[in-house]
C-alpha atoms as a PDB file:
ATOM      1  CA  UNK A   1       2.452  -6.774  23.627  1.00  0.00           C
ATOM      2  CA  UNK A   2       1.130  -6.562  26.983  1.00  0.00           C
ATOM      3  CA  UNK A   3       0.316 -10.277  27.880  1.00  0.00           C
ATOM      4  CA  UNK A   4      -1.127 -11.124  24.460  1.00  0.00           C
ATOM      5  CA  UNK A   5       1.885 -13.827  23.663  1.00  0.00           C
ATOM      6  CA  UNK A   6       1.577 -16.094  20.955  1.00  0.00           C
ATOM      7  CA  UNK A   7       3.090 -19.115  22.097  1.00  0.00           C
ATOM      8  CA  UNK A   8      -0.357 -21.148  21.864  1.00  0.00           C
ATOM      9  CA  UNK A   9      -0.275 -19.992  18.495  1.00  0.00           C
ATOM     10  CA  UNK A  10       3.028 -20.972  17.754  1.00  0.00           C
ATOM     11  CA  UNK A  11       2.807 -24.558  18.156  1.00  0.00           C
ATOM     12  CA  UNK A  12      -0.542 -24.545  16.910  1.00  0.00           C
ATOM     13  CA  UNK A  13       0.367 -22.801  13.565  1.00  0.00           C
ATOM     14  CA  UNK A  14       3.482 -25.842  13.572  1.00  0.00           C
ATOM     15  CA  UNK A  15       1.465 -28.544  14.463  1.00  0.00           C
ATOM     16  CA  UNK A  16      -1.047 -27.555  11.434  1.00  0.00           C
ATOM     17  CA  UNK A  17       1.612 -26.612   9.165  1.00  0.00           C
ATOM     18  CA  UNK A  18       3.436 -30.448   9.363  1.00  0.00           C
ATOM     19  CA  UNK A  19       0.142 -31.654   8.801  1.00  0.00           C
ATOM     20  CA  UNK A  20      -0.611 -29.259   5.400  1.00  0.00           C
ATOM     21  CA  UNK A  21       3.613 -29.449   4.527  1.00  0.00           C
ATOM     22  CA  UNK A  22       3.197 -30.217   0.685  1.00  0.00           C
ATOM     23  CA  UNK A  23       0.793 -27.163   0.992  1.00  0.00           C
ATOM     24  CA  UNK A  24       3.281 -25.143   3.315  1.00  0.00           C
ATOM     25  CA  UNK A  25       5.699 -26.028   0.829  1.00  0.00           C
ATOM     26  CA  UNK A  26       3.972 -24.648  -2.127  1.00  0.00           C
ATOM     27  CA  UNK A  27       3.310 -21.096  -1.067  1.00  0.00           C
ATOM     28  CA  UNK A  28       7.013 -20.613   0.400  1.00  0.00           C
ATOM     29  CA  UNK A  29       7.662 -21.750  -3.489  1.00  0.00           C
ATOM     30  CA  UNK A  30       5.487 -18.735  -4.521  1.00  0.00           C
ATOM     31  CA  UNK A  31       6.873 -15.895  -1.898  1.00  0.00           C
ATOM     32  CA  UNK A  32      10.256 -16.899  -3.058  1.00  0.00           C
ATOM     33  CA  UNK A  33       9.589 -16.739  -6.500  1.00  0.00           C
ATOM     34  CA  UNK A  34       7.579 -13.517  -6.259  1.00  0.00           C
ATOM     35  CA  UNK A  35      10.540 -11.823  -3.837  1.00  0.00           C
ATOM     36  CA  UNK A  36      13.411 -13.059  -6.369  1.00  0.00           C
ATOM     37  CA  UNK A  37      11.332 -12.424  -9.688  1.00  0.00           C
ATOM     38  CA  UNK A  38      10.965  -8.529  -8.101  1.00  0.00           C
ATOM     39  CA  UNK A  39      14.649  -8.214  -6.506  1.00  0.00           C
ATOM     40  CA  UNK A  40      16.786 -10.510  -8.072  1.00  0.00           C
ATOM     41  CA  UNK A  41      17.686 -14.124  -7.308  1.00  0.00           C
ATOM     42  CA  UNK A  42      20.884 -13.122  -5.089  1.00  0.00           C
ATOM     43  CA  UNK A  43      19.648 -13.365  -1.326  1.00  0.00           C
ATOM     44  CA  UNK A  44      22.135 -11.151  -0.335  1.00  0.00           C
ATOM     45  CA  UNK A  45      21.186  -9.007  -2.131  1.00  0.00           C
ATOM     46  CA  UNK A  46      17.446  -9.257  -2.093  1.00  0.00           C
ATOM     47  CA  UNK A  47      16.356  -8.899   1.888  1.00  0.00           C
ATOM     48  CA  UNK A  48      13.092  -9.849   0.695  1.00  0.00           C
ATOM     49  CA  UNK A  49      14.211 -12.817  -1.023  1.00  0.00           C
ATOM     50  CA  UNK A  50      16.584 -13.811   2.273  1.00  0.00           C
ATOM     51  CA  UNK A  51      13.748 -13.282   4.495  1.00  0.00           C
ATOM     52  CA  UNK A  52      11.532 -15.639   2.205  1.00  0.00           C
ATOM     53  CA  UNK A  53      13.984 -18.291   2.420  1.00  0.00           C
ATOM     54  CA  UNK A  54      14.402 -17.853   5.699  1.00  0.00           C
ATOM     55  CA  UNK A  55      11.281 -18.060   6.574  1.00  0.00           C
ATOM     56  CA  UNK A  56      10.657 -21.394   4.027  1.00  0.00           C
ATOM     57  CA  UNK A  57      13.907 -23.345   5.762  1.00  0.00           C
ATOM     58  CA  UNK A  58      11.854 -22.093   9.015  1.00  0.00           C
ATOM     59  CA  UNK A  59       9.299 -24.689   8.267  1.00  0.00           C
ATOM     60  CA  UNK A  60      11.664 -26.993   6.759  1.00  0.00           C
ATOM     61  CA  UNK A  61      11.389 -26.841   2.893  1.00  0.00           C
ATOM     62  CA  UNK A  62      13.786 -28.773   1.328  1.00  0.00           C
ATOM     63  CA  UNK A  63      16.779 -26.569  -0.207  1.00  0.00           C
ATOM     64  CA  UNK A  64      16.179 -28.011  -3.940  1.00  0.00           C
ATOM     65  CA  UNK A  65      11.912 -26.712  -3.871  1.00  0.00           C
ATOM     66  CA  UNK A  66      13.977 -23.410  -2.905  1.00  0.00           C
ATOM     67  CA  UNK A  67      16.512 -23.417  -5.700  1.00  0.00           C
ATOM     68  CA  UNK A  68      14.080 -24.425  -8.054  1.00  0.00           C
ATOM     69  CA  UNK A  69      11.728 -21.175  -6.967  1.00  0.00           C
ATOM     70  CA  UNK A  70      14.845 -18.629  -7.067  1.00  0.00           C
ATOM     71  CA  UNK A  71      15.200 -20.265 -10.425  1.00  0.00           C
ATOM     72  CA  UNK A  72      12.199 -20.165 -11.709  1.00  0.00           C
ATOM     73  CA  UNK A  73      11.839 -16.226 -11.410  1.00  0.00           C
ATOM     74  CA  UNK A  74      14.657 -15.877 -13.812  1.00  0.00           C
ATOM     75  CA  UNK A  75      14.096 -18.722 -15.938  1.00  0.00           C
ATOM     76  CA  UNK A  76      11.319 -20.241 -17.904  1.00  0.00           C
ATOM     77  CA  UNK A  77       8.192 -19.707 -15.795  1.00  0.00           C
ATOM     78  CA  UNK A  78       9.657 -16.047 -14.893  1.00  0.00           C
ATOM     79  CA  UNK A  79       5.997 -14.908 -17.120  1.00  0.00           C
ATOM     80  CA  UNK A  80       3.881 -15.912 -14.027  1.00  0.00           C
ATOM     81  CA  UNK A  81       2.759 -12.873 -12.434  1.00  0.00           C
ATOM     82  CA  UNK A  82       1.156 -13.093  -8.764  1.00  0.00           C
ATOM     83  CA  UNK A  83      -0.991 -10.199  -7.917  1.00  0.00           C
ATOM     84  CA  UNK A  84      -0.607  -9.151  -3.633  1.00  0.00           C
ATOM     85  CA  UNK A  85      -4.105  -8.375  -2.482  1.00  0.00           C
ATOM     86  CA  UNK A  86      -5.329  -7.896   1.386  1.00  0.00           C
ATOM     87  CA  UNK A  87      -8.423  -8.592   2.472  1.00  0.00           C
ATOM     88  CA  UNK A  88      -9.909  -6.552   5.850  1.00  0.00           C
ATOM     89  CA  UNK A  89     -12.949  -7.485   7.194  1.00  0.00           C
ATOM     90  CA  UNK A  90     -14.260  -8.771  10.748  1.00  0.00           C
ATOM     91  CA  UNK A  91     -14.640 -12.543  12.213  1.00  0.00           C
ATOM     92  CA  UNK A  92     -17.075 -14.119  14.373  1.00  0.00           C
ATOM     93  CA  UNK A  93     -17.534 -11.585  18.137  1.00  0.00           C
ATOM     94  CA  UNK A  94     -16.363  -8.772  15.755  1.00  0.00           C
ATOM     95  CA  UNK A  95     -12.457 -10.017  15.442  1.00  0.00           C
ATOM     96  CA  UNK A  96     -10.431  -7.968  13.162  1.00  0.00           C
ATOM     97  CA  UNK A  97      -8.562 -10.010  10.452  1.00  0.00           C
ATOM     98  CA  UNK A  98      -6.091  -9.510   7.439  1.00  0.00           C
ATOM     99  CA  UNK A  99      -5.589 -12.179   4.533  1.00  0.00           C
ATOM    100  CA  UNK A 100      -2.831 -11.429   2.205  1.00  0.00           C
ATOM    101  CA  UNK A 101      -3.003 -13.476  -0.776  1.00  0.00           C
ATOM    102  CA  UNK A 102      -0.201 -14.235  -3.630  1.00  0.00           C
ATOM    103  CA  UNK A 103      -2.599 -14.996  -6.927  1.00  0.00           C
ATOM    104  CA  UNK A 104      -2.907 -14.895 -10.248  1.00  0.00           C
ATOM    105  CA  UNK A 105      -6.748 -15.198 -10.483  1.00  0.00           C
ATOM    106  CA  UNK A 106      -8.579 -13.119  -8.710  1.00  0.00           C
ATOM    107  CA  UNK A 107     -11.844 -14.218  -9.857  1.00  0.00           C
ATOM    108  CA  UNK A 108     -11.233 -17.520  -8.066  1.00  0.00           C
ATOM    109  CA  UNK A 109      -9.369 -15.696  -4.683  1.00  0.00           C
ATOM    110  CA  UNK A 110     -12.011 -13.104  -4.296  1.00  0.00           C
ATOM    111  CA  UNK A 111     -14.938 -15.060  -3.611  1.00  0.00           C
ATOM    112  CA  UNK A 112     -13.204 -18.112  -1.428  1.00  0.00           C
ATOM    113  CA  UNK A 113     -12.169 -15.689   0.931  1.00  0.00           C
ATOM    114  CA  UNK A 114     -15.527 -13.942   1.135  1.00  0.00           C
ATOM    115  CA  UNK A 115     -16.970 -17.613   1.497  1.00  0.00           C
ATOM    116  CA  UNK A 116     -14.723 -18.183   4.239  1.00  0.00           C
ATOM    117  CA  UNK A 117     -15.840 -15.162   6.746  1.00  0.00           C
ATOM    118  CA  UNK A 118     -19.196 -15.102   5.360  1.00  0.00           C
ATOM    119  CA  UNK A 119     -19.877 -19.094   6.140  1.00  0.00           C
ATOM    120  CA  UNK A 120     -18.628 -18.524   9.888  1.00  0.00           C
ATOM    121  CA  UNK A 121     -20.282 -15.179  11.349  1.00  0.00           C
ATOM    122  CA  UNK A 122     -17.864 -12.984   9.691  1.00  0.00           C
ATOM    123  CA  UNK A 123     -17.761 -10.122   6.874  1.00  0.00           C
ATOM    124  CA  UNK A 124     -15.583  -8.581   4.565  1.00  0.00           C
ATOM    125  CA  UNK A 125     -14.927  -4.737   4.941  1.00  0.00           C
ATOM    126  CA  UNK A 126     -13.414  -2.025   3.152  1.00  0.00           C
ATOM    127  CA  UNK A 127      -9.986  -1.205   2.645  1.00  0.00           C
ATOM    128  CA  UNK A 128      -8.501   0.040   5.223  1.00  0.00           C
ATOM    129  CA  UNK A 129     -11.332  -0.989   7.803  1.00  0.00           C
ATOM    130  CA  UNK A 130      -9.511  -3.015  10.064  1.00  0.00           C
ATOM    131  CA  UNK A 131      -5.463  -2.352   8.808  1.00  0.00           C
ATOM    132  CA  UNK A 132      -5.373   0.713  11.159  1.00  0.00           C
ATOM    133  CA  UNK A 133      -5.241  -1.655  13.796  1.00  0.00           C
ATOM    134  CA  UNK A 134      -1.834  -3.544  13.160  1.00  0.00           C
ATOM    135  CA  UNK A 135       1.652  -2.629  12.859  1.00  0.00           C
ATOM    136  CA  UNK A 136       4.253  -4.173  10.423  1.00  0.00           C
ATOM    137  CA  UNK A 137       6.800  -5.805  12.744  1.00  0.00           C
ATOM    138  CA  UNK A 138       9.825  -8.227  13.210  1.00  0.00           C
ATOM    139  CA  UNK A 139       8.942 -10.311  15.890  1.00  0.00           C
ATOM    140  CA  UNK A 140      10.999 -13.462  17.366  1.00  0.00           C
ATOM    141  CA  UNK A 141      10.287 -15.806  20.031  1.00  0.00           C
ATOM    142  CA  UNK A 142      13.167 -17.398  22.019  1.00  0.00           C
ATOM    143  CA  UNK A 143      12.033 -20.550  24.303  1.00  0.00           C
ATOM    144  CA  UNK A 144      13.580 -20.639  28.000  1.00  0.00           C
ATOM    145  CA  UNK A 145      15.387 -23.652  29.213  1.00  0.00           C
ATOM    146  CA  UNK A 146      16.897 -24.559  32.202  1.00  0.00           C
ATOM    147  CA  UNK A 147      20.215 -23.200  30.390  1.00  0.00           C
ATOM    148  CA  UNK A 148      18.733 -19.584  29.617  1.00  0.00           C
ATOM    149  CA  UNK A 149      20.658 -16.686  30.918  1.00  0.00           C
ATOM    150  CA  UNK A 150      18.126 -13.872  30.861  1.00  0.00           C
ATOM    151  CA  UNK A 151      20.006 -10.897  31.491  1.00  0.00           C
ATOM    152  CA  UNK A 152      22.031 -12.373  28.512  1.00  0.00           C
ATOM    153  CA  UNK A 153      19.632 -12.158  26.120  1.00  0.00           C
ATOM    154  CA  UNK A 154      17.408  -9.147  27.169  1.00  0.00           C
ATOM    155  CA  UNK A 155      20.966  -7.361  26.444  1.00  0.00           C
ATOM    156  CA  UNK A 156      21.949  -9.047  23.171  1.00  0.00           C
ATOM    157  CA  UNK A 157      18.455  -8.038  22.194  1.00  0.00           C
ATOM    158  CA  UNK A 158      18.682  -4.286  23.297  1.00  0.00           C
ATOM    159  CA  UNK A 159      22.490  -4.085  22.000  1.00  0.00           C
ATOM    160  CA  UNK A 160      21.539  -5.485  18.414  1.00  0.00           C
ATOM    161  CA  UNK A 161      18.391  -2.821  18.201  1.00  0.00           C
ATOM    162  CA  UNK A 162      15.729  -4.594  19.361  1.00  0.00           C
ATOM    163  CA  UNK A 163      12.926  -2.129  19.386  1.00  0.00           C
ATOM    164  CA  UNK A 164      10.768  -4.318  22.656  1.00  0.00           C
ATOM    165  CA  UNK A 165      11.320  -7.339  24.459  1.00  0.00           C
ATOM    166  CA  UNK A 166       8.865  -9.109  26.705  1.00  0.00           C
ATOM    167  CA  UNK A 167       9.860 -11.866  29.362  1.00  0.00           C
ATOM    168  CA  UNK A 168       7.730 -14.813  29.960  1.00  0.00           C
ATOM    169  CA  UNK A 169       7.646 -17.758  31.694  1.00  0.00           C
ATOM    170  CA  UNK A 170       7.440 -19.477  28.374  1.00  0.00           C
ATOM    171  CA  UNK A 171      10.523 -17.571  26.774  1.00  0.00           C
ATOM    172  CA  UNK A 172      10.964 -13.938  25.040  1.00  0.00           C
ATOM    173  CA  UNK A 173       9.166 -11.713  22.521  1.00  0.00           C
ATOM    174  CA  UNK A 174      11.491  -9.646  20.867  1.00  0.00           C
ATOM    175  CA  UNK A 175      10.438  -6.856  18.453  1.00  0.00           C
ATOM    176  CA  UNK A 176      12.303  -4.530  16.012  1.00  0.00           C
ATOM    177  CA  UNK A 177      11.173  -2.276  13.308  1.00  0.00           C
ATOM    178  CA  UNK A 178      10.755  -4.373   9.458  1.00  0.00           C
ATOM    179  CA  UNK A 179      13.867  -2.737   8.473  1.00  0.00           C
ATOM    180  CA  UNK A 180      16.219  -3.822  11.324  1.00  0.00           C
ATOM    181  CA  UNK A 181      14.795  -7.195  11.636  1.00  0.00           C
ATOM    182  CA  UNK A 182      17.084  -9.165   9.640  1.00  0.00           C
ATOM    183  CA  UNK A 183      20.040  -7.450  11.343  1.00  0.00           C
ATOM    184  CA  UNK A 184      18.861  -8.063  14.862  1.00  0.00           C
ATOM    185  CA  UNK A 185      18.297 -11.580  13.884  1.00  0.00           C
ATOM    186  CA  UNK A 186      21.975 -12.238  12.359  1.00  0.00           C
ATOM    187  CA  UNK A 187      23.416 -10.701  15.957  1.00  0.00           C
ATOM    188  CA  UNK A 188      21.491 -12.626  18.079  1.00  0.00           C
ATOM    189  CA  UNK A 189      22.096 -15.964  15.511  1.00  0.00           C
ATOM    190  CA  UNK A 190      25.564 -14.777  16.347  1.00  0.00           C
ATOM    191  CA  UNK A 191      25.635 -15.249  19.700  1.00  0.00           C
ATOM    192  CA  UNK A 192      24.352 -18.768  19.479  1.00  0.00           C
ATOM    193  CA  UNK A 193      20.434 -18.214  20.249  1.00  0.00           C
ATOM    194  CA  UNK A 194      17.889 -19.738  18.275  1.00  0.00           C
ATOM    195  CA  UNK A 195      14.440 -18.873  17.878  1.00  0.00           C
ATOM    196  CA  UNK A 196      11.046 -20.809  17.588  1.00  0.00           C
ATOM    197  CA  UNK A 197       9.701 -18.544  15.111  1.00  0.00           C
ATOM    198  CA  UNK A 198      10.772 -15.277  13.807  1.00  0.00           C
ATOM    199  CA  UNK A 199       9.259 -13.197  10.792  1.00  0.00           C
ATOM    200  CA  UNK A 200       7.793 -10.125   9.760  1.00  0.00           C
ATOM    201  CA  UNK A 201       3.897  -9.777  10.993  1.00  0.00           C
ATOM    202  CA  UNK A 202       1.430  -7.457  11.130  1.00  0.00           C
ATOM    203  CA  UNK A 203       1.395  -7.207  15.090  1.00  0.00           C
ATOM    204  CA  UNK A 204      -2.184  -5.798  16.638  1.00  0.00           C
ATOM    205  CA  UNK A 205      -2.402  -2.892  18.603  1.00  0.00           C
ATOM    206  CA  UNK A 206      -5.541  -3.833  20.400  1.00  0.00           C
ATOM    207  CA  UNK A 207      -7.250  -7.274  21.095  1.00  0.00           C
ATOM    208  CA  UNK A 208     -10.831  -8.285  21.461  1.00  0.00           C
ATOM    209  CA  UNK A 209     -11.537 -11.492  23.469  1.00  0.00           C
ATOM    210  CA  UNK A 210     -13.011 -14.538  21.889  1.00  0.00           C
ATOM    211  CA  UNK A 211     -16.549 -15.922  23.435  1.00  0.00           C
ATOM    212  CA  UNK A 212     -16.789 -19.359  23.824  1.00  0.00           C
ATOM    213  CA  UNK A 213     -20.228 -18.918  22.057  1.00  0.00           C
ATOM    214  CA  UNK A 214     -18.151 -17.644  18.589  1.00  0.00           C
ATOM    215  CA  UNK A 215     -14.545 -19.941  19.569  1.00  0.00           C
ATOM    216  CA  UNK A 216     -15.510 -22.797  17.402  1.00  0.00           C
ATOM    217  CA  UNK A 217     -16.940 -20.712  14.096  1.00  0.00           C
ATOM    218  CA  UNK A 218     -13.829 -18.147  14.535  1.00  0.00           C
ATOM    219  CA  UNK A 219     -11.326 -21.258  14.400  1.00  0.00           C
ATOM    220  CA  UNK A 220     -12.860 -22.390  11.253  1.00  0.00           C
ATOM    221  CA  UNK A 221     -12.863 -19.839  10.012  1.00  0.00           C
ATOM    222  CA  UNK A 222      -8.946 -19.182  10.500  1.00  0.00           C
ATOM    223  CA  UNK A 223      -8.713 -22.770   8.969  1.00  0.00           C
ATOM    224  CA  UNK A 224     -10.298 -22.543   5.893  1.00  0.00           C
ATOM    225  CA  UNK A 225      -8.428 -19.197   5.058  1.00  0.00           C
ATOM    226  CA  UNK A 226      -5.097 -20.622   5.766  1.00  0.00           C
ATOM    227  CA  UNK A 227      -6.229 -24.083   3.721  1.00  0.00           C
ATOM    228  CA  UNK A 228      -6.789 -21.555   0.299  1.00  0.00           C
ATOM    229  CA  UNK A 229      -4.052 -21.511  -1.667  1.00  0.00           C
ATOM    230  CA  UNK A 230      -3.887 -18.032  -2.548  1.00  0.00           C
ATOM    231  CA  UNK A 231      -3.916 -17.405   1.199  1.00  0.00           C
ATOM    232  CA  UNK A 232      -0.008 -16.689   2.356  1.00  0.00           C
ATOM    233  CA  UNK A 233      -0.542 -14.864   5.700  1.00  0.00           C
ATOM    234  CA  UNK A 234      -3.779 -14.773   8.102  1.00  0.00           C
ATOM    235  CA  UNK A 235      -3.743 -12.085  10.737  1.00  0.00           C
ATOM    236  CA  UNK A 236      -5.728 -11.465  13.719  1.00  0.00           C
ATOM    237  CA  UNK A 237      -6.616  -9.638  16.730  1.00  0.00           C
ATOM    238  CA  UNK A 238      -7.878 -12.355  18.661  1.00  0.00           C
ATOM    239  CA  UNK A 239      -6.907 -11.870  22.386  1.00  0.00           C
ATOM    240  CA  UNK A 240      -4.941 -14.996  23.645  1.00  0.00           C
END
């Protein structure tokens, strides 16, 4: 982690995500429905399918758009198949991003997401071009207040299995592996902390900086990615 926080993200990603909710809203539907429609429609027994919901009541959709996906995948509508396809390829200053995409045309997802890197400086790579760069991670963000008892948390994170934890003056960064996230969450829920964000991401492992000569093509380009509808997650090694 190293200094690269995302808290600027953070509220960014919020701030665009209340102003895109029916949007929001309709691809939580669709990771829902996918995760139940593979694992079942019991969350607790489907970690996918709890993480999903987590993740949708996260961002606030309503409990009755999440019903209505759980029963959907079991129900009529359970013929839909979504195909999961990454894109790698490079942004404006040589960024490294990953797109994963939820579709069921990809004759229509293919060549939006080209359009979107190739419109702003960027280009589409191989498989595997730029992937080698992240790591698959659960990764919550705790905000400090004037109530915050440091020590308290750093060892509530360590004690439920936290795998690192980074103090800032803005809060912590905890991380654990994919398959101990959801348990590291539900001890540190536990103990009464909340979190600002907390999912599974694809976590870089190096960062390049963004020029203030490619700033304003790489944040379209980020934008019109996360405007597709196919588009679920974006992912990025932008430094900052």
């Amino acid at each position: 982690m190293a200094g690269h926080s995302k808290w600027n993200n953070i509220k960014n990603r919020k701030g665009a995500q209340d102003a895109k909710r029916g949007k929001v809203f309709q691809k939580m539907s669709k990771e829902i429905f996918v995760a139940a429609k593979a694992g079942g429609p019991d969350p607790d027994m489907n970690p996918a399918l709890r993480l999903a919901v987590e993740k949708a009541k996260s961002v606030n959709v309503p409990n009755d758009i999440i019903k209505r996906a759980i029963d959907k995948s079991t129900g009529a509508g359970s013929d839909e198949n979504y195909d999961e396809i990454i894109y790698e390829g490079y942004g404006p200053g040589g960024v490294a991003v990953l797109v994963f995409c939820l579709t069921e045309n990809r004759n229509r997802t293919a060549p939006n997401v080209r359009l979107a890197f190739s419109k702003n400086g960027g280009n589409l790579g191989e498989s595997g071009s730029v992937g080698y760069m992240f790591d698959r991670k659960g990764r919550m963000f705790i905000e400090r207040t004037e109530e915050t008892d440091e020590d308290a948390v750093m060892m509530a994170a360590l004690e439920a299995g936290a795998e690192d934890i980074e103090s800032t003056e803005e809060g912590f960064e905890i991380v654990t592996t994919p398959t101990d996230f959801l348990q590291v969450k539900a001890s540190l829920e536990a103990e009464g902390i909340e979190f600002i964000s907390a999912d599974i991401e694809m976590i870089p492992s190096m960062y390049t900086a963004v020029t203030e000569e490619h700033e304003e093509k790489f944040d379209n380009m980020i934008e019109m990615l996360e405007d597709d509808e196919d588009v679920q997650d974006v992912y990025h090694n932008a430094e900052g």
